[in-house]
N, C-alpha and C. Protein backbone atom coordinates (compact mmCIF):
# COMPACT_ATOMS: atom_id res chain seq x y z
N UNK A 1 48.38 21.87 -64.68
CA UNK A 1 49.70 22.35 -64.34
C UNK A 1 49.94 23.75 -64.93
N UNK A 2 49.55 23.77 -66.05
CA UNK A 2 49.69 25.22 -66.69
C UNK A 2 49.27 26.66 -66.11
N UNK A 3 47.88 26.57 -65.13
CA UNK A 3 47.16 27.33 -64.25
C UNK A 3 48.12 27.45 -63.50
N UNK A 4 48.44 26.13 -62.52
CA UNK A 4 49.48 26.43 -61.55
C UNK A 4 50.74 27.50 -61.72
N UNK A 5 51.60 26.95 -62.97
CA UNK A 5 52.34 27.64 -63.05
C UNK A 5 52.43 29.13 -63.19
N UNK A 6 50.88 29.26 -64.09
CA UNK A 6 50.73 30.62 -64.58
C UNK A 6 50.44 31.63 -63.58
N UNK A 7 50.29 31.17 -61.98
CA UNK A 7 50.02 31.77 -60.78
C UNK A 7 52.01 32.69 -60.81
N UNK A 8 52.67 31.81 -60.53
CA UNK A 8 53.76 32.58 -60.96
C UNK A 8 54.86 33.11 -61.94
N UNK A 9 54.56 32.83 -63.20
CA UNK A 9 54.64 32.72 -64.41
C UNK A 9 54.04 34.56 -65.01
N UNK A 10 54.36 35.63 -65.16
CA UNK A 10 54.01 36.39 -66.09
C UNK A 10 54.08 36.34 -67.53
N UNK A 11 52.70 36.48 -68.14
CA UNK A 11 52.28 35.90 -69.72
C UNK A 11 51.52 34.92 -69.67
N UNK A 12 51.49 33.96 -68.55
CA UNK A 12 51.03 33.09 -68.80
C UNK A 12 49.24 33.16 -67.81
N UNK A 13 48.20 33.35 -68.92
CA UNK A 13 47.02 33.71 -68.16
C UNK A 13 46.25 32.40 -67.37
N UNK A 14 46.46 32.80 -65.95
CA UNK A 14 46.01 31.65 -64.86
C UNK A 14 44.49 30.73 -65.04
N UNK A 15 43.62 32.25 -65.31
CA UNK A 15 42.43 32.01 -65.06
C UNK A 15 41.99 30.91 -66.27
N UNK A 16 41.58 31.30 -67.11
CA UNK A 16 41.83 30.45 -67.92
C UNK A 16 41.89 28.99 -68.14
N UNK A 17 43.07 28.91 -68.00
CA UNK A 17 43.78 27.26 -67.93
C UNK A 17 43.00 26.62 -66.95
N UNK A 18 42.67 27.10 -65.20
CA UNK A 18 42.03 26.87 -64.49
C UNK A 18 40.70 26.38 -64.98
N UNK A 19 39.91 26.98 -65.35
CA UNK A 19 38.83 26.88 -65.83
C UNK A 19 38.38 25.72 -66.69
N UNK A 20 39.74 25.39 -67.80
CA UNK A 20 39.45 24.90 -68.60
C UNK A 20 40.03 23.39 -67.81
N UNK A 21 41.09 23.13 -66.95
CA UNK A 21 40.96 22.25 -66.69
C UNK A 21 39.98 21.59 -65.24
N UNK A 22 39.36 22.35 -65.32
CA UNK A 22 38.13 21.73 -63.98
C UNK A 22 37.43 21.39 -65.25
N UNK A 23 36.90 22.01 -66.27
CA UNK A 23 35.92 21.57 -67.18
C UNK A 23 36.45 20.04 -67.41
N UNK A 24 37.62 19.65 -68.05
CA UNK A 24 38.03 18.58 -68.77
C UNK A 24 37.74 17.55 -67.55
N UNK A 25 38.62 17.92 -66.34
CA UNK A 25 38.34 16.76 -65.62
C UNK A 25 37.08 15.91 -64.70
N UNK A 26 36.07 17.34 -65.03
CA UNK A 26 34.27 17.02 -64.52
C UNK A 26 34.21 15.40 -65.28
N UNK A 27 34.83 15.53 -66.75
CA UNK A 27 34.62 14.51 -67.78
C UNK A 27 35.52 13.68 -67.78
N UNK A 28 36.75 13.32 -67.16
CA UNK A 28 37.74 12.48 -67.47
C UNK A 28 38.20 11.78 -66.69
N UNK A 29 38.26 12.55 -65.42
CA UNK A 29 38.84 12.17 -63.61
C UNK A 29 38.16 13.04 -62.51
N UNK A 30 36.95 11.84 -62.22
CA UNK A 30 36.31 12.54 -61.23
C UNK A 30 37.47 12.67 -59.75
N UNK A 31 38.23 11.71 -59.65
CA UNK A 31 39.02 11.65 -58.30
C UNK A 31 39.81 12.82 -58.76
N UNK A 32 40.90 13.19 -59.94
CA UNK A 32 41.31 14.26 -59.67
C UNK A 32 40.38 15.81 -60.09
N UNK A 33 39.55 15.77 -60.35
CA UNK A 33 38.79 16.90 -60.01
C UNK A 33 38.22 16.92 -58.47
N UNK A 34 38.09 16.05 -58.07
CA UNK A 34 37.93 16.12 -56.45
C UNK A 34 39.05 16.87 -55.57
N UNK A 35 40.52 16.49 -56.19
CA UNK A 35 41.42 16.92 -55.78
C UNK A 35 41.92 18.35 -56.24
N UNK A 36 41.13 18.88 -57.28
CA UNK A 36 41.27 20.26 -57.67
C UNK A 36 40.67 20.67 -56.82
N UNK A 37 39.50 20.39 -56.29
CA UNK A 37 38.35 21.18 -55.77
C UNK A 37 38.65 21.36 -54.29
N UNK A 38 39.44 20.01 -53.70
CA UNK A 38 40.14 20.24 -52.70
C UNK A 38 41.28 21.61 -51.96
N UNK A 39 41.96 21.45 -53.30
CA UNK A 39 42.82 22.97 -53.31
C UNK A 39 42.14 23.91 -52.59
N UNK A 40 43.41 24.29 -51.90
CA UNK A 40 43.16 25.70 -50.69
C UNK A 40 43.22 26.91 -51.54
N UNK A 41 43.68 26.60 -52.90
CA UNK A 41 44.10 27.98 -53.42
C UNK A 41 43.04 28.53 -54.31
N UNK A 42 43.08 26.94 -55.30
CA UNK A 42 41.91 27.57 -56.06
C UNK A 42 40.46 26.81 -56.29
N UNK A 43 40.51 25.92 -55.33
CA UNK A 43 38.85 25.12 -55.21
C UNK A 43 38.04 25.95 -55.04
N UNK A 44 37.95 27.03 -53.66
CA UNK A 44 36.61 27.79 -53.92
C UNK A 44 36.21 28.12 -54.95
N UNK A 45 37.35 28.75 -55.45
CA UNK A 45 36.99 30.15 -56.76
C UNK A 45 36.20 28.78 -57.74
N UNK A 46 36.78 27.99 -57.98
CA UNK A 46 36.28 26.73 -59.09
C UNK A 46 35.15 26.15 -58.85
N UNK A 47 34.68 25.88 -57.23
CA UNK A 47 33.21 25.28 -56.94
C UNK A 47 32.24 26.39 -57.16
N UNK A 48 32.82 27.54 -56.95
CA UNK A 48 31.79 28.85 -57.10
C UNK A 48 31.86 28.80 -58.55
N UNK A 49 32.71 28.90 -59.39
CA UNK A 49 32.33 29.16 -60.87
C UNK A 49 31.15 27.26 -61.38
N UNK A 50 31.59 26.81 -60.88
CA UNK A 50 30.71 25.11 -61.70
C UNK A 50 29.42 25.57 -60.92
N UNK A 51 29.11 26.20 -59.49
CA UNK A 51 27.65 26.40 -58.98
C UNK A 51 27.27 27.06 -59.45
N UNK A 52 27.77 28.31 -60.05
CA UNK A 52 26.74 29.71 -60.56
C UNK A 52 27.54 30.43 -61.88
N UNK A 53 28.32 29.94 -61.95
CA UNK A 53 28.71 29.93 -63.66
C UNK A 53 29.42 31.43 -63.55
N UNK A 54 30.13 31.96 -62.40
CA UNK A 54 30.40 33.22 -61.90
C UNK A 54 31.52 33.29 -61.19
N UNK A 55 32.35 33.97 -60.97
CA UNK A 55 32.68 34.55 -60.01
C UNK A 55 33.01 35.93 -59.04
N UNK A 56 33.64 35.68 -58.02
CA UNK A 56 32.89 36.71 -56.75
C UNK A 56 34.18 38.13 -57.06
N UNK A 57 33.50 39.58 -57.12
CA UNK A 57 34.17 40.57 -57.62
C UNK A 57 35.08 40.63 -56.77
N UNK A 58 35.16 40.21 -55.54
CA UNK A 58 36.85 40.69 -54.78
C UNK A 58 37.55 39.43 -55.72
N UNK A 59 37.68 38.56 -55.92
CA UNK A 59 38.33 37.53 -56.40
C UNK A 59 38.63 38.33 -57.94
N UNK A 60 38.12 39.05 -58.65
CA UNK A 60 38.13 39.75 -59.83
C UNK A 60 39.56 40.58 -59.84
N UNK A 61 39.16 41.36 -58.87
CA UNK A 61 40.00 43.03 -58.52
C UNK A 61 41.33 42.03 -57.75
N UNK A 62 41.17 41.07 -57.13
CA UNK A 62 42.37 40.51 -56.54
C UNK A 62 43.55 40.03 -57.90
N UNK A 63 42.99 39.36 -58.44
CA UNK A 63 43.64 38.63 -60.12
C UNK A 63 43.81 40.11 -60.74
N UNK A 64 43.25 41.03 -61.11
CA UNK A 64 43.27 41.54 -62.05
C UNK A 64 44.77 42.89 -61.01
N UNK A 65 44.41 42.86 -59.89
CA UNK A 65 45.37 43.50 -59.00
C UNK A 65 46.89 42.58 -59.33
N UNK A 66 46.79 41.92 -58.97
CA UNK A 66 48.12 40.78 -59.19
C UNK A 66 48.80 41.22 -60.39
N UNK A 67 48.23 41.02 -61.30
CA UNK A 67 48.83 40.93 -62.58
C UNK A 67 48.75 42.21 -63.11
N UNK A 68 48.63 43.27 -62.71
CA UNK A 68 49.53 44.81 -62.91
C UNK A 68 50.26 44.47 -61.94
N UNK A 69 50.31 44.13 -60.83
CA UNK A 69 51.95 44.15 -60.22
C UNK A 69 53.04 43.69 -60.93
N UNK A 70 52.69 42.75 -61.05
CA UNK A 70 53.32 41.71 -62.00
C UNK A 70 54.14 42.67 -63.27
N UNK A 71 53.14 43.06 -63.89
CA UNK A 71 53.79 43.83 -65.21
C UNK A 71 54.35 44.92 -64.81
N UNK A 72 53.81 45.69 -63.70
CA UNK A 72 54.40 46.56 -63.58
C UNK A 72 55.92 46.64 -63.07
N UNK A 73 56.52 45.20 -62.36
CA UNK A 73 57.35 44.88 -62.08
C UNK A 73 58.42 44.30 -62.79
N UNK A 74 57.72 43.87 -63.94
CA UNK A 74 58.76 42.90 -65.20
C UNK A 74 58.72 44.34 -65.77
N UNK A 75 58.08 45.22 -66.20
CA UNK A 75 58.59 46.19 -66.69
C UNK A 75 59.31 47.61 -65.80
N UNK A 76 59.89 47.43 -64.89
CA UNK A 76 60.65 48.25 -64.26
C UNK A 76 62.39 47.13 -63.76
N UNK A 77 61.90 45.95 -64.17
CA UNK A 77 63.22 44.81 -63.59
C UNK A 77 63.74 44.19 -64.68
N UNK A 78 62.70 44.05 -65.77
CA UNK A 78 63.27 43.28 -66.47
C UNK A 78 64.90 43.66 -67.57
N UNK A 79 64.86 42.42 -67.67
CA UNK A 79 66.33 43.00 -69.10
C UNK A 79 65.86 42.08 -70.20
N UNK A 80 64.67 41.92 -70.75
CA UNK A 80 63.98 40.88 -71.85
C UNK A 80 64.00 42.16 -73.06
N UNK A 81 64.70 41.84 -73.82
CA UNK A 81 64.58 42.48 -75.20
C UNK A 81 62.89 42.67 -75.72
N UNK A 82 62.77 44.35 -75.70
CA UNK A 82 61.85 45.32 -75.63
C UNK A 82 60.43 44.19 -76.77
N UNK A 83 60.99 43.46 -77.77
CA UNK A 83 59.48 43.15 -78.69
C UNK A 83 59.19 41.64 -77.77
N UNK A 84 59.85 40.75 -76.91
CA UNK A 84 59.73 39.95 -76.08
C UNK A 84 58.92 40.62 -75.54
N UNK A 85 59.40 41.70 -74.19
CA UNK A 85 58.45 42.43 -73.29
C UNK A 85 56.98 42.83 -73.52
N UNK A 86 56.86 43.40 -75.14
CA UNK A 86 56.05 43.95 -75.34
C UNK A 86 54.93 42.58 -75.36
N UNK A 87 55.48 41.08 -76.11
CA UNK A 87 54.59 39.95 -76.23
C UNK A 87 53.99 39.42 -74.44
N UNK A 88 54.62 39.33 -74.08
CA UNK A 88 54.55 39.24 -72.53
C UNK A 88 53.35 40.19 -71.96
N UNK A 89 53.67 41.96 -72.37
CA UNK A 89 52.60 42.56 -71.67
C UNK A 89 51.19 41.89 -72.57
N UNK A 90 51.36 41.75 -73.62
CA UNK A 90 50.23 41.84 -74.66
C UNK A 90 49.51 40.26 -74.00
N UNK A 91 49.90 39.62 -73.99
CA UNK A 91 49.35 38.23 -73.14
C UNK A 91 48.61 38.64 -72.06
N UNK A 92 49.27 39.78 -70.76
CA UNK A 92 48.44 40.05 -69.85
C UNK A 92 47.76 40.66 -69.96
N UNK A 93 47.36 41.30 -70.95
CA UNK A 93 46.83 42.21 -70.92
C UNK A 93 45.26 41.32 -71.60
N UNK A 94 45.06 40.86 -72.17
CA UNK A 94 44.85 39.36 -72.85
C UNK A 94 43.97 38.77 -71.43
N UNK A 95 44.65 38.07 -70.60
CA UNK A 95 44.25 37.65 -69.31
C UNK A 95 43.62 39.02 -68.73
N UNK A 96 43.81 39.96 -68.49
CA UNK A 96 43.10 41.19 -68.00
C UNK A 96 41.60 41.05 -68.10
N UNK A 97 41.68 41.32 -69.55
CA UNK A 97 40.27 41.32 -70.58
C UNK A 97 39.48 40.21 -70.24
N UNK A 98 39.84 39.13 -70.27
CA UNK A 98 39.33 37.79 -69.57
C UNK A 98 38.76 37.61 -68.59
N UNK A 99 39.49 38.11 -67.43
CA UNK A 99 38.85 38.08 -66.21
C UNK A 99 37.64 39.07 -65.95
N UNK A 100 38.15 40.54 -66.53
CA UNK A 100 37.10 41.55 -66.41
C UNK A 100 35.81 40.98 -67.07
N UNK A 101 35.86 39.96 -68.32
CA UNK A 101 34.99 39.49 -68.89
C UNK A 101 33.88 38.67 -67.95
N UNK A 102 34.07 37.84 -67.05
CA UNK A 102 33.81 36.63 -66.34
C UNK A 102 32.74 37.19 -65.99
N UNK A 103 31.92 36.42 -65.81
CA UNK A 103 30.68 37.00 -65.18
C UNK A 103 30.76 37.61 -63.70
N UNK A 104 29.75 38.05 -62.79
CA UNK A 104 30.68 38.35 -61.29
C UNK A 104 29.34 37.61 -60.91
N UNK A 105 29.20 37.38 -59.39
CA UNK A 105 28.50 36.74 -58.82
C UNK A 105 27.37 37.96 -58.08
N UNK A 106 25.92 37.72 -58.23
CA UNK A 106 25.37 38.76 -57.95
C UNK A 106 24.71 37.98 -56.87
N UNK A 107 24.82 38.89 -55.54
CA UNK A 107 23.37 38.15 -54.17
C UNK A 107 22.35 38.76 -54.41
């Protein structure tokens, strides 16, 4: 749920949570990891990371695109008292680093 939310949620890093809960449920609930994997949104990206331990660079630049909108938008809209804001960017920025980290998928 946390992934989910963190899709529209700024601060809260998507990838991540995602990740970590396909891991848990390989081990806990094969039926609902079936049903993760099902997802239109984020099953590919998740069967591609459990097949090749990777994922694919448009999927990179897409996430990592998102979330400067994102900030760039809470910081031109927001009214969150400036050391809030600043914890908020510092999280995405956090998730940024993360994703750029991920391995990419090479053919």
């Amino acid at each position: 749920m946390l992934g989910m939310v963190g899709i529209v949620l700024p601060g809260l890093p998507t990838t991540p949570f995602l990740l970590l809960t396909s891991y848990l449920l390989t081990r806990s609930s094969p039926r609902m990891q079936r049903r993760l994997l099902a997802n239109s949104l984020v099953g590919p990206i998740l069967s591609q990371w459990q097949q090749r331990r990777a994922i694919e660079l448009h999927v990179k630049i897409k996430a990592i695109a998102l979330i400067g909108v994102v900030m760039a938008l809470l910081i031109c809209f927001s009214s969150m008292p400036p050391a809030f804001l600043a914890t908020v960017l510092a999280f995405n920025c956090v998730g940024i680093l993360v994703i750029y980290r991920l391995p990419t998928v090479t053919d």
